[in-house]
Structures are given as structure tokens and as C-alpha cells.
C-alpha atoms as a PDB file:
ATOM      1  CA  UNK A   1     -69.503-132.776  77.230  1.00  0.00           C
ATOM      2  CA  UNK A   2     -68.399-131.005  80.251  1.00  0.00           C
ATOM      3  CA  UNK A   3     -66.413-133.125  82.925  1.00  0.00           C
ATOM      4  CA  UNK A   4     -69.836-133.627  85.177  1.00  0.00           C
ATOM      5  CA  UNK A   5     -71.372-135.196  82.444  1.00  0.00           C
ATOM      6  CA  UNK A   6     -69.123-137.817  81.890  1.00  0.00           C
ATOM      7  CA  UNK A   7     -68.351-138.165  85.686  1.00  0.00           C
ATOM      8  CA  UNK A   8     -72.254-138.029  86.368  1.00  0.00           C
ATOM      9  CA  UNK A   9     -74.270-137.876  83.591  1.00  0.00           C
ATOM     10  CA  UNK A  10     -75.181-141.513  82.398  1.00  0.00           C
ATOM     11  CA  UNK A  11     -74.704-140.170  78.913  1.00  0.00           C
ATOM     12  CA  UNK A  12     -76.069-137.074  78.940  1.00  0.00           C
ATOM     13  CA  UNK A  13     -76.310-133.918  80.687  1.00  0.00           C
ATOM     14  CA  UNK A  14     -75.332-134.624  83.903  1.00  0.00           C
ATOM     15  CA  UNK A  15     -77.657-131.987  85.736  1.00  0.00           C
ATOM     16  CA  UNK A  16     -80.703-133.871  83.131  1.00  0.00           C
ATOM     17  CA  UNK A  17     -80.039-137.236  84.954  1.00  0.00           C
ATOM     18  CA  UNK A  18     -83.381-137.962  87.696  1.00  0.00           C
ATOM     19  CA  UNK A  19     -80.661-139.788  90.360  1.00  0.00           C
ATOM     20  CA  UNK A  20     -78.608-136.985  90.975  1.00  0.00           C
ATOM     21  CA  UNK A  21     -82.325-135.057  92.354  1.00  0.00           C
ATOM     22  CA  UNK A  22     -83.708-138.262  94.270  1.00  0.00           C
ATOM     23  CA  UNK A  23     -84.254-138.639  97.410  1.00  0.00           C
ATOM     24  CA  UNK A  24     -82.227-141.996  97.841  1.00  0.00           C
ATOM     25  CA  UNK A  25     -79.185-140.048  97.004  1.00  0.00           C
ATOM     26  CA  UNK A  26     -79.716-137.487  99.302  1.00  0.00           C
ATOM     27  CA  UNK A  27     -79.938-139.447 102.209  1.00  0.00           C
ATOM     28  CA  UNK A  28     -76.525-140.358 101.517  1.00  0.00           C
ATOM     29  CA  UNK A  29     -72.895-139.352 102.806  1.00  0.00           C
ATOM     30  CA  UNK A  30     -74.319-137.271 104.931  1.00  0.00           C
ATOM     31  CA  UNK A  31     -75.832-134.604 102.775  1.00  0.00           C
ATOM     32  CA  UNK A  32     -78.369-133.333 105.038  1.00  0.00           C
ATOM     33  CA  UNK A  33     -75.955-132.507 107.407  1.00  0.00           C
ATOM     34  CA  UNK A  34     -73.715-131.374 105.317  1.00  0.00           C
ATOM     35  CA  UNK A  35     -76.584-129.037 103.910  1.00  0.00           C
ATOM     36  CA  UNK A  36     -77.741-127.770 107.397  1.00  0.00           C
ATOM     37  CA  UNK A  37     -74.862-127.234 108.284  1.00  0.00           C
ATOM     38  CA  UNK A  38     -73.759-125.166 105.315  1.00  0.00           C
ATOM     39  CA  UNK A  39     -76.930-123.121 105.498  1.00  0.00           C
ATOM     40  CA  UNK A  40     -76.696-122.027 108.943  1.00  0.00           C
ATOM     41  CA  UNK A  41     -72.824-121.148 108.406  1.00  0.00           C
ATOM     42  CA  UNK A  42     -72.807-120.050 105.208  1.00  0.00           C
ATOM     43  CA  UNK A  43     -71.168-116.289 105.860  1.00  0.00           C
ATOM     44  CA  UNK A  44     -68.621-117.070 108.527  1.00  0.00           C
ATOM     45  CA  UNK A  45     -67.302-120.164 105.805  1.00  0.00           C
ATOM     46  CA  UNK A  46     -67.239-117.797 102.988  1.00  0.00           C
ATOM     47  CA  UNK A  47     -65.776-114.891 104.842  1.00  0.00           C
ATOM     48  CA  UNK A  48     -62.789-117.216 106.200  1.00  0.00           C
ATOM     49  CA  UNK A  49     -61.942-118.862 103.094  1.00  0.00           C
ATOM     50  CA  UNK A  50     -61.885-115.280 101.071  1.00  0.00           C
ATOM     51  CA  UNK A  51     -59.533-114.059 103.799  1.00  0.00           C
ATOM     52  CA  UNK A  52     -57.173-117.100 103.296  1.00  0.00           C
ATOM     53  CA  UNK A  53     -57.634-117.215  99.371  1.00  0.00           C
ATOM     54  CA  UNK A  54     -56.461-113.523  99.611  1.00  0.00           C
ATOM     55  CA  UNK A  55     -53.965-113.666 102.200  1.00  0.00           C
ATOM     56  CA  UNK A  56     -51.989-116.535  99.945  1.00  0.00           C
ATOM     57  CA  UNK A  57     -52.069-114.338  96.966  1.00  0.00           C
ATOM     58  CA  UNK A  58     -48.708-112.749  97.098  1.00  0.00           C
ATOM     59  CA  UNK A  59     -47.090-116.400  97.192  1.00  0.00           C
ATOM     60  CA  UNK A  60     -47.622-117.546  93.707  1.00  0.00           C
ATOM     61  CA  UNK A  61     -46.598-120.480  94.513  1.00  0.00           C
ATOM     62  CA  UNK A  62     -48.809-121.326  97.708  1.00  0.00           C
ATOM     63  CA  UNK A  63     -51.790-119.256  95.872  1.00  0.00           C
ATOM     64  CA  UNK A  64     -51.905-121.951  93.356  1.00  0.00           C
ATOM     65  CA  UNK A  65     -51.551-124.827  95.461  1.00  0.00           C
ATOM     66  CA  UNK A  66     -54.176-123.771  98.115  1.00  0.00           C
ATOM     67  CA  UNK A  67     -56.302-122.702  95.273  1.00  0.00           C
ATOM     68  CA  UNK A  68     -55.963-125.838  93.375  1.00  0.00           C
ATOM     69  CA  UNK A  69     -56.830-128.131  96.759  1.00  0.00           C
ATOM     70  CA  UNK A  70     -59.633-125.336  96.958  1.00  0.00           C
ATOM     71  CA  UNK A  71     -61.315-125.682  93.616  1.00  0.00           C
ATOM     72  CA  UNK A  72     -60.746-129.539  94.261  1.00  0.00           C
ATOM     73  CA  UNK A  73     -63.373-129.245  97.478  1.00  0.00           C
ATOM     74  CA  UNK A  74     -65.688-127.328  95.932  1.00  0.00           C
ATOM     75  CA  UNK A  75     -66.076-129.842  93.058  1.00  0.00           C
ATOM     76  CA  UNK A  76     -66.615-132.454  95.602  1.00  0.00           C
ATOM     77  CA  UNK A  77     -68.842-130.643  97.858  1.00  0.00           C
ATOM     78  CA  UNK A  78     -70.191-127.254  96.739  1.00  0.00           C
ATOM     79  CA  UNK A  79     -70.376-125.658  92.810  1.00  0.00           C
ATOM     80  CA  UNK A  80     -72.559-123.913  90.242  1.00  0.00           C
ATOM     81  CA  UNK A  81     -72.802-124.623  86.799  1.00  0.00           C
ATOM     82  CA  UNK A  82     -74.488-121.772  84.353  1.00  0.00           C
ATOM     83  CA  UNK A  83     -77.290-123.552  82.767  1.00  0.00           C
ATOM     84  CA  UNK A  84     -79.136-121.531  79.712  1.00  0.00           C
ATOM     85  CA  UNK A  85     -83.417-121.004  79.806  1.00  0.00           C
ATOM     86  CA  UNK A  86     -84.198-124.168  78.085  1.00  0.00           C
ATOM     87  CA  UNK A  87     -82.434-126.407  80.094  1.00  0.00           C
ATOM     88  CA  UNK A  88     -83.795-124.713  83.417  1.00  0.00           C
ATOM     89  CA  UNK A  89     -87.129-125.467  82.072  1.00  0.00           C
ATOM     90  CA  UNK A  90     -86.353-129.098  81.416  1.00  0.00           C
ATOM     91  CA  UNK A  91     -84.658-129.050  85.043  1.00  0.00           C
ATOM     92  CA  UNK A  92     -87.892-127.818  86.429  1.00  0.00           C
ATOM     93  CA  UNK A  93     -89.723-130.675  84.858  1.00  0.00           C
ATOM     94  CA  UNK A  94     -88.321-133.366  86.981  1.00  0.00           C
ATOM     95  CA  UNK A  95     -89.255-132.058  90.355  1.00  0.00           C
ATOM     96  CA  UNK A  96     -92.013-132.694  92.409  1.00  0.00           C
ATOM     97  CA  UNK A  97     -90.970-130.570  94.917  1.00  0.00           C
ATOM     98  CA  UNK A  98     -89.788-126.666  94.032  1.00  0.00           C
ATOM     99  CA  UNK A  99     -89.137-124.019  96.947  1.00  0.00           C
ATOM    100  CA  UNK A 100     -88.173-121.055  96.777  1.00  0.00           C
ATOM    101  CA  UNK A 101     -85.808-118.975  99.192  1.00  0.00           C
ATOM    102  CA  UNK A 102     -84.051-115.918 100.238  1.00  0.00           C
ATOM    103  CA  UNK A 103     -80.323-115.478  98.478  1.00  0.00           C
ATOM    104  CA  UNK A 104     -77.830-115.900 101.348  1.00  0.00           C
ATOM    105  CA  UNK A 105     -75.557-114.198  99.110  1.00  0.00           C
ATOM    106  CA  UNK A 106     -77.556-111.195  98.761  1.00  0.00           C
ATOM    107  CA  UNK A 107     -78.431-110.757 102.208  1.00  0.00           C
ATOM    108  CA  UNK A 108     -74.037-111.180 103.225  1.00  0.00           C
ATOM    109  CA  UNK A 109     -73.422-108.571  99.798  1.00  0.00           C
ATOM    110  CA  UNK A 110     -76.534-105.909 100.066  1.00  0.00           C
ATOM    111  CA  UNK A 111     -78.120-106.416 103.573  1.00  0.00           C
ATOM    112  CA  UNK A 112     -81.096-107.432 101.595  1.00  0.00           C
ATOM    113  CA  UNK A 113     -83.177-110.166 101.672  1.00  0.00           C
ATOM    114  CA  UNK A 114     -83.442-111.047  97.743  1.00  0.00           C
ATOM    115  CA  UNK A 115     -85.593-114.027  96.731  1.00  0.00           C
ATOM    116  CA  UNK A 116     -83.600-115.281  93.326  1.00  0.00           C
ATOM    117  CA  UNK A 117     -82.824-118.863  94.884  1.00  0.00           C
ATOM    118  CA  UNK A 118     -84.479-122.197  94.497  1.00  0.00           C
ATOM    119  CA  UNK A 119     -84.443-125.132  96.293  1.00  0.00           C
ATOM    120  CA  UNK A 120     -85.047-128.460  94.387  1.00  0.00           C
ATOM    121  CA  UNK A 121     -84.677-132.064  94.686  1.00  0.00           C
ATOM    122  CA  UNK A 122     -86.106-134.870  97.344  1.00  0.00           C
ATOM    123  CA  UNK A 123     -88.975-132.817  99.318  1.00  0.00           C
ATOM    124  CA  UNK A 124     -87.363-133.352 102.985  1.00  0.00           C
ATOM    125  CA  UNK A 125     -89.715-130.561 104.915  1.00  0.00           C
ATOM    126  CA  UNK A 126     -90.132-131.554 108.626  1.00  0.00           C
ATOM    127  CA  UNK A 127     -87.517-134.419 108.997  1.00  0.00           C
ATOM    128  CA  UNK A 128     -84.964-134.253 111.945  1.00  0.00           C
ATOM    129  CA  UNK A 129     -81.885-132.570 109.747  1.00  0.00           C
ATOM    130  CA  UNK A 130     -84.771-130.250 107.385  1.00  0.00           C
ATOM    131  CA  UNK A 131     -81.722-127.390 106.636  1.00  0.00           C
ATOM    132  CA  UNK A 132     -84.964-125.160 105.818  1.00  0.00           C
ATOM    133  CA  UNK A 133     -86.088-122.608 108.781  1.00  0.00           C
ATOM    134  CA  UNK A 134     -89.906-122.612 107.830  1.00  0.00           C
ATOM    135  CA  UNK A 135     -89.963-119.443 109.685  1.00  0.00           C
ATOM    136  CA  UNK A 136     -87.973-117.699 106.907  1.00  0.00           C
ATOM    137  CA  UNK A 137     -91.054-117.796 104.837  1.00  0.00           C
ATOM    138  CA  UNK A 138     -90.143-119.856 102.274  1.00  0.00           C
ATOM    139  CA  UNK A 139     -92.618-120.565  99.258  1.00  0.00           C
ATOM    140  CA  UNK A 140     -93.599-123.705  97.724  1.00  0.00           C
ATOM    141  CA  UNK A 141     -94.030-123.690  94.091  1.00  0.00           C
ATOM    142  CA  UNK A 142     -95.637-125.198  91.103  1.00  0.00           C
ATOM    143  CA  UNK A 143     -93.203-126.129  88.135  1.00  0.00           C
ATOM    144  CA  UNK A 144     -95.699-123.090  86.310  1.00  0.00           C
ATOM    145  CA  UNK A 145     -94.884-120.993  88.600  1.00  0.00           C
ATOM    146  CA  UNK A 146     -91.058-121.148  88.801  1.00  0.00           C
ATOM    147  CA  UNK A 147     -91.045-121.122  84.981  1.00  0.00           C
ATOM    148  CA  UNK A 148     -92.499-117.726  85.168  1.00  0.00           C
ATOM    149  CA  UNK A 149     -90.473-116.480  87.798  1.00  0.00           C
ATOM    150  CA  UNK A 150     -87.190-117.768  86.301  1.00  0.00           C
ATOM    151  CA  UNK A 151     -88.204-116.234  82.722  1.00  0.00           C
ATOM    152  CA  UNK A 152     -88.209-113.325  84.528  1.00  0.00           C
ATOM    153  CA  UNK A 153     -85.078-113.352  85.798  1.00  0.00           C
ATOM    154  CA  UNK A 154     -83.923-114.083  82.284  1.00  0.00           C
ATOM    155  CA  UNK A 155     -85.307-110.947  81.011  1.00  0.00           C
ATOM    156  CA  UNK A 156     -83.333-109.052  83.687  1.00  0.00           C
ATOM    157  CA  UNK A 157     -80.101-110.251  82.689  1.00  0.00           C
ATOM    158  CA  UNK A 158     -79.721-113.311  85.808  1.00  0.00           C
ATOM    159  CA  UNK A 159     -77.682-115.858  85.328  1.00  0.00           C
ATOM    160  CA  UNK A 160     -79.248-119.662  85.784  1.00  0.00           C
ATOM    161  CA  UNK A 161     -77.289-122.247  87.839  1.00  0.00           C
ATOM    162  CA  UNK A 162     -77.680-125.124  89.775  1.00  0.00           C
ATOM    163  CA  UNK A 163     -75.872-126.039  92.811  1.00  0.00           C
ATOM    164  CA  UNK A 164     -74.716-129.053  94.024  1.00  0.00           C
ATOM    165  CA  UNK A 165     -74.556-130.483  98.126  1.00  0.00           C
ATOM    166  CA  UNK A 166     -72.065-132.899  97.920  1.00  0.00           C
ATOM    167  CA  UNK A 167     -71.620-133.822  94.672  1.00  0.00           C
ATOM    168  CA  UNK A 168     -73.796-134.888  92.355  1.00  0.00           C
ATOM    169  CA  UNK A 169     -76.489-134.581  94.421  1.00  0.00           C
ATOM    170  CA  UNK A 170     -78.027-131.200  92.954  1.00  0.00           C
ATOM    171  CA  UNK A 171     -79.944-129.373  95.529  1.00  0.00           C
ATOM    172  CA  UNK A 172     -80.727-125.506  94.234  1.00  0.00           C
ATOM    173  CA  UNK A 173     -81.055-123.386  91.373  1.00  0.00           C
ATOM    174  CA  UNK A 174     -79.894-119.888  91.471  1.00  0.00           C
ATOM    175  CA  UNK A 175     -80.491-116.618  89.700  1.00  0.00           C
ATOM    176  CA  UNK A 176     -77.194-114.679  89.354  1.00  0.00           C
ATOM    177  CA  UNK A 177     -75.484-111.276  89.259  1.00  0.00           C
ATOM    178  CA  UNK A 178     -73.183-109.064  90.766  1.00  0.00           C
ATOM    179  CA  UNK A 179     -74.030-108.737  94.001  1.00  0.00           C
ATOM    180  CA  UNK A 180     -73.675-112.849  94.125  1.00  0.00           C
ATOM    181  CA  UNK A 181     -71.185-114.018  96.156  1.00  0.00           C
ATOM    182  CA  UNK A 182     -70.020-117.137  93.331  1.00  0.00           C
ATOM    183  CA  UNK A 183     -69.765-113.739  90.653  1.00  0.00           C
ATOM    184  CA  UNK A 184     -67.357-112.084  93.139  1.00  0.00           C
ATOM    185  CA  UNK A 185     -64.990-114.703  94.080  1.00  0.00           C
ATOM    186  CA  UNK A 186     -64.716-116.088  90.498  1.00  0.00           C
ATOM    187  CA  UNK A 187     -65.410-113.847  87.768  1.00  0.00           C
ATOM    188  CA  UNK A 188     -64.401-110.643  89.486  1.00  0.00           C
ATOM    189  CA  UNK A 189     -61.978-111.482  91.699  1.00  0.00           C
ATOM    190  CA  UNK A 190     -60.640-115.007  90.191  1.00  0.00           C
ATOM    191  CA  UNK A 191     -60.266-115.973  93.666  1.00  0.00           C
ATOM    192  CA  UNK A 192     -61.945-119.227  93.166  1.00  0.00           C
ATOM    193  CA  UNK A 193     -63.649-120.781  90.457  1.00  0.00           C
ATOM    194  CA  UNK A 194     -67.023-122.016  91.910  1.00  0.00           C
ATOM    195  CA  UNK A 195     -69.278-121.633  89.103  1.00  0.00           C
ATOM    196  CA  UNK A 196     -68.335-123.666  86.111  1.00  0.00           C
ATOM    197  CA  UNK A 197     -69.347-122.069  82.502  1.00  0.00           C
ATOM    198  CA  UNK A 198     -72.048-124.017  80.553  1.00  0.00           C
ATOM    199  CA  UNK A 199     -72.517-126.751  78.270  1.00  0.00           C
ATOM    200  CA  UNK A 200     -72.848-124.160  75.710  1.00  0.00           C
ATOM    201  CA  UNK A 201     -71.257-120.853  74.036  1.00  0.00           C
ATOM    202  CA  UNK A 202     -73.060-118.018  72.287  1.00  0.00           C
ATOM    203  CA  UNK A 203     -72.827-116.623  68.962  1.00  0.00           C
ATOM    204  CA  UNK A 204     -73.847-113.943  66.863  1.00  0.00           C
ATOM    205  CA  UNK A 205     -75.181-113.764  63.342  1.00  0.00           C
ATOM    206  CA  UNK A 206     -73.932-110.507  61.757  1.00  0.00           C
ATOM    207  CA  UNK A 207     -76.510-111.075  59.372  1.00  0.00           C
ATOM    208  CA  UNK A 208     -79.308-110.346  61.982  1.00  0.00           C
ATOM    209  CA  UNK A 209     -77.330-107.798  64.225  1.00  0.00           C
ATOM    210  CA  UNK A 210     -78.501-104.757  63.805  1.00  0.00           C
ATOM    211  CA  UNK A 211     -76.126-103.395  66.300  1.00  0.00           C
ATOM    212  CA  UNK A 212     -78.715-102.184  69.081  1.00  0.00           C
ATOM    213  CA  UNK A 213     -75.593-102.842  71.851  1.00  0.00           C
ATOM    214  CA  UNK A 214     -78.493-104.195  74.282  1.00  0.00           C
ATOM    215  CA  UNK A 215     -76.512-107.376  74.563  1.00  0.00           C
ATOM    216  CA  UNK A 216     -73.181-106.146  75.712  1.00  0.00           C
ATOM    217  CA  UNK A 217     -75.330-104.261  78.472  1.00  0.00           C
ATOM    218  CA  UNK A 218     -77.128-107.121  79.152  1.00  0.00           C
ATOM    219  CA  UNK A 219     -73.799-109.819  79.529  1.00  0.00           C
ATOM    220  CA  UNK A 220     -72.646-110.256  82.825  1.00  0.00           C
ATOM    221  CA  UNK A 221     -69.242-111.402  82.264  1.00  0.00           C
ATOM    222  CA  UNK A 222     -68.085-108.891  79.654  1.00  0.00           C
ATOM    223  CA  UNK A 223     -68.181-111.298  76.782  1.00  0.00           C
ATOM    224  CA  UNK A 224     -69.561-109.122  74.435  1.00  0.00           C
ATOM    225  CA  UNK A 225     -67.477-106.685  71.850  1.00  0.00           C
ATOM    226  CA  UNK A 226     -68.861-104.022  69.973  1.00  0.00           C
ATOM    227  CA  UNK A 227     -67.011-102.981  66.498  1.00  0.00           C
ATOM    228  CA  UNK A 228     -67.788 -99.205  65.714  1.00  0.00           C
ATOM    229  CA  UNK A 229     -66.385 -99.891  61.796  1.00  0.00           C
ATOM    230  CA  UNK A 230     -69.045-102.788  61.809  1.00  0.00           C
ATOM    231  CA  UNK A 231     -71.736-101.630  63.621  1.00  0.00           C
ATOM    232  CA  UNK A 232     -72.146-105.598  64.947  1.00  0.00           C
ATOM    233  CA  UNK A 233     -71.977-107.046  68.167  1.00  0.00           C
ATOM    234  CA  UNK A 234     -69.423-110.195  68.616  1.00  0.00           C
ATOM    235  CA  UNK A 235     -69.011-112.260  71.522  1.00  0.00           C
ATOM    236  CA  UNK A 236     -65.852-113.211  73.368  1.00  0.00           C
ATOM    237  CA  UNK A 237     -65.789-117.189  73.219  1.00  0.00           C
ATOM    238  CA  UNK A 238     -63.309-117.628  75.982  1.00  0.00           C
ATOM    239  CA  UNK A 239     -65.118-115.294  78.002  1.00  0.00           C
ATOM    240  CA  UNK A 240     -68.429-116.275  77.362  1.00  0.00           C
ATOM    241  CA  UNK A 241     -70.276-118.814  80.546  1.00  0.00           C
ATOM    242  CA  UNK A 242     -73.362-119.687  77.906  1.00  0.00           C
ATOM    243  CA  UNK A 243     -75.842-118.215  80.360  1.00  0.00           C
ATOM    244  CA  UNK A 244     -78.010-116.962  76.651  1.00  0.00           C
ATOM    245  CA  UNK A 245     -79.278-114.341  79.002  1.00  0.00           C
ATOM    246  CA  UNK A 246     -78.591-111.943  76.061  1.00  0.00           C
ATOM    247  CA  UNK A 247     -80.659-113.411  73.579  1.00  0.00           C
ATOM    248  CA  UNK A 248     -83.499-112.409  75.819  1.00  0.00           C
ATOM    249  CA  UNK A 249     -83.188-108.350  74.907  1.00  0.00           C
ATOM    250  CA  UNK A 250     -81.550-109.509  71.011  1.00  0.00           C
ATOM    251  CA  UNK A 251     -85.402-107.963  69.441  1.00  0.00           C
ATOM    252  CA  UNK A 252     -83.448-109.393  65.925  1.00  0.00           C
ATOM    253  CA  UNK A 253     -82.964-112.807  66.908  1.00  0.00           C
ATOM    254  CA  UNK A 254     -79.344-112.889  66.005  1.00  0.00           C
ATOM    255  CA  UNK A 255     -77.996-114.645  69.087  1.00  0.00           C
ATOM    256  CA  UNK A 256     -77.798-118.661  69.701  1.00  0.00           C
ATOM    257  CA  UNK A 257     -75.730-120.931  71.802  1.00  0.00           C
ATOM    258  CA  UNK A 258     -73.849-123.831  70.045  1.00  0.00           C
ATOM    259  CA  UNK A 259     -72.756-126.505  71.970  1.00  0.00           C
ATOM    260  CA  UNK A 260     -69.007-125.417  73.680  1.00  0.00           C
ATOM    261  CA  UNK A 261     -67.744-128.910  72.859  1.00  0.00           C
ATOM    262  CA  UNK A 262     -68.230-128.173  68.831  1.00  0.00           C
ATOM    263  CA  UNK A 263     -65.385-125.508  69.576  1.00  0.00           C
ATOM    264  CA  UNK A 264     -61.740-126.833  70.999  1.00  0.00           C
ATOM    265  CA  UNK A 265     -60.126-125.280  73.433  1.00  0.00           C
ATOM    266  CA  UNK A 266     -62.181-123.325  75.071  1.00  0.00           C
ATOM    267  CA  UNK A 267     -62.392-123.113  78.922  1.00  0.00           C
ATOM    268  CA  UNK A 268     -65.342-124.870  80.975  1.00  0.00           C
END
């Protein structure tokens, strides 16, 4: 198991674990503070920390030092982790309370307001620090109807993750690509890792590949080779997050995700 699991995780998945959703967690350390406040200054923190991310990078030296003190905060405060179909669906099944909101990362990338984002957790609508503008429009939803939406997504090629507000409390579930904000600073820019692969890995049965491609155009981390002798797909383990958003356009069934600890050395 990943890190979070065995930091937070009682045993098991760590995002599978009811306390790390309840309400008696949130109302510690300050969380809905914390949450308000990163809400309502989400683009000016982003911006700044790009800029000084970026500014450091021709020091070596200080680049990995600010970045490893960086990465350090995030883990404490702030992070994704990719979390495949199935275990969104068993994620959805221990809320009572699902909400869903406009992408702040969409609207800072595109100009657009994008509704991909989720808010879960300990229902805190109309309490003195509520981080949620109810004048934004945002729509409360049955556990149905966010497994619909989110399947989806998964048809479209978005990435599942769940976000933490000061960790382990886990307060969202997002629908990724590459107008995200998390995509750009850490898979496309390697600025930052925020968003931490899965607990899982994908693989391909040659047997069943039929070579079709729609997988490689489907991956949104460029996991997935193509061999013209073979005529098969293969996927990159070391570059692979475990999203499984490819198995959703795989019409053969020749896609899976094995558990990333079965497989040593590869990167979390």
C-alpha cells in the first residue's frame, strides 16, 4: 500500500476509511478555515507558488530544496490521489452528503466555468465558516446521481481523484485533464507533484488486444506504447497513474489494473 494508507488507512485504503470523511474530523485544526480560505484564494496561491517554483529552477540546488519543503506542504495540507471507477463508486457510498461544483481550475486555465468537481464529506451548508458561496449554484446530489455523472467522465477519458483539506481529512473528488491545474504543474511541467498516482497500475493482455490504438488516445499521461511489428498496445508502468480510464474505450476487454504494490519499484 501507498504511504496514505499506512499513515491513514487503519489497514486499508486510506481514502476507504469513514473517519477521514466525518464531520468530527473536520471540525478540527482548523479545516474550515483553512478550506474557506483556500477557496476564495485559490488563483492568487497557485499563481505565486508557480512563479517561485519556476523562478528557482535554474538553481538545481535551491529547485530541489524548495521543491522538496513544497511537496512536503502539500502532503500535509493539499493533494490528489488518482483513484480508478470502482473505488470512486465505493467512495461515493459513504457519503451522505455529495455536492457538486464549478472547477476552479478550469475557470483560472479556460475562462470557463466547468462543473467536473465534487464536494464530499461532513455536510457543513450554512455554518459560520461554510467555504461554499450558495450563490455559485452549486448542486446537491444523490450517490445515483454522481455515479452517473462520474461514469461519464470516465468514458471521456477524466481522471478520478480525491482531494484532501488538511490531511487526511478528504474533502472533494475531482474529474481530471489537461486543462487542470494539478495536470499542469505535475505531469506537464514536473513543477510539483500534487497528485499522487494510484493504488493500482494497468496492464494489457496481448491476447485480447486487437490493436484498435483507442487507449493510447484515451491515456492522459502518455503511458501507453503502440508496437507497429505487433500490432498491440503496451503500457508504460512507470508512467502509468492507474486512473483505468482506458479500459473504458478497450471494446476487447484486454485492459486491467493490478495492484502497483505486486510490482517493485515503481513510483507512487
Amino acid at each position: 500500500m501507498c504511504e496514505f494508507c499506512t499513515q491513514h488507512g487503519e489497514g486499508k485504503k486510506w481514502y476507504l476509511t469513514m473517519r477521514n470523511y466525518s464531520r468530527e474530523l473536520l471540525a478540527q485544526e482548523g479545516r474550515m478555515q483553512y478550506m474557506q480560505e483556500f477557496l476564495n484564494n485559490f488563483g492568487e496561491r497557485t499563481v505565486k507558488g508557480i512563479k517561485q517554483l519556476d523562478a528557482a529552477k535554474n538553481n538545481r540546488v535551491v529547485y530541489g530544496f524548495i521543491r522538496r519543503m513544497a511537496i512536503r506542504k502539500q502532503k500535509a495540507e493539499h493533494w490528489g490521489q488518482v483513484v480508478p471507477m470502482e473505488d470512486v463508486e465505493q467512495i461515493i457510498d459513504l457519503q451522505d452528503w455529495i455536492v457538486r461544483i464549478p472547477c476552479i481550475c478550469r475557470s483560472m486555465t479556460t475562462g470557463r466555468e466547468a462543473r467536473y468537481c465534487f464536494g464530499v464529506g461532513a455536510d457543513f451548508r450554512g455554518g459560520r465558516d461554510d467555504p461554499l458561496d450558495s450563490s455559485q449554484g452549486f448542486e446537491v446530489l444523490t450517490r445515483d446521481e454522481t455515479k452517473t455523472l462520474i461514469r461519464s467522465f470516465d468514458a471521456q477519458g477524466l481522471v478520478h481523484s480525491i482531494w484532501t483539506f488538511k490531511t487526511p481529512y478528504i474533502g472533494g473528488i475531482c474529474n481530471c485533464d489537461q486543462d487542470c491545474m494539478a495536470y499542469r504543474m505535475d505531469v506537464k511541467a514536473n513543477l510539483l507533484q500534487v497528485m499522487f498516482r494510484a493504488e493500482y497500475v494497468g496492464i494489457v493482455d496481448w491476447e485480447l488486444c486487437n490493436g484498435c490504438k483507442k487507449c493510447a488516445q484515451q491515456c492522459q499521461f502518455g503511458a501507453i506504447r503502440y508496437s507497429n511489428t505487433m500490432k498491440k498496445s503496451t503500457i508504460e508502468m512507470r508512467q502509468c497513474y492507474g486512473c483505468g480510464v482506458c479500459r473504458a474505450v478497450c471494446q476487447q476487454g484486454a485492459i486491467t489494473l493490478k495492484s502497483r504494490a505486486n510490482f517493485a519499484g515503481l513510483p507512487w
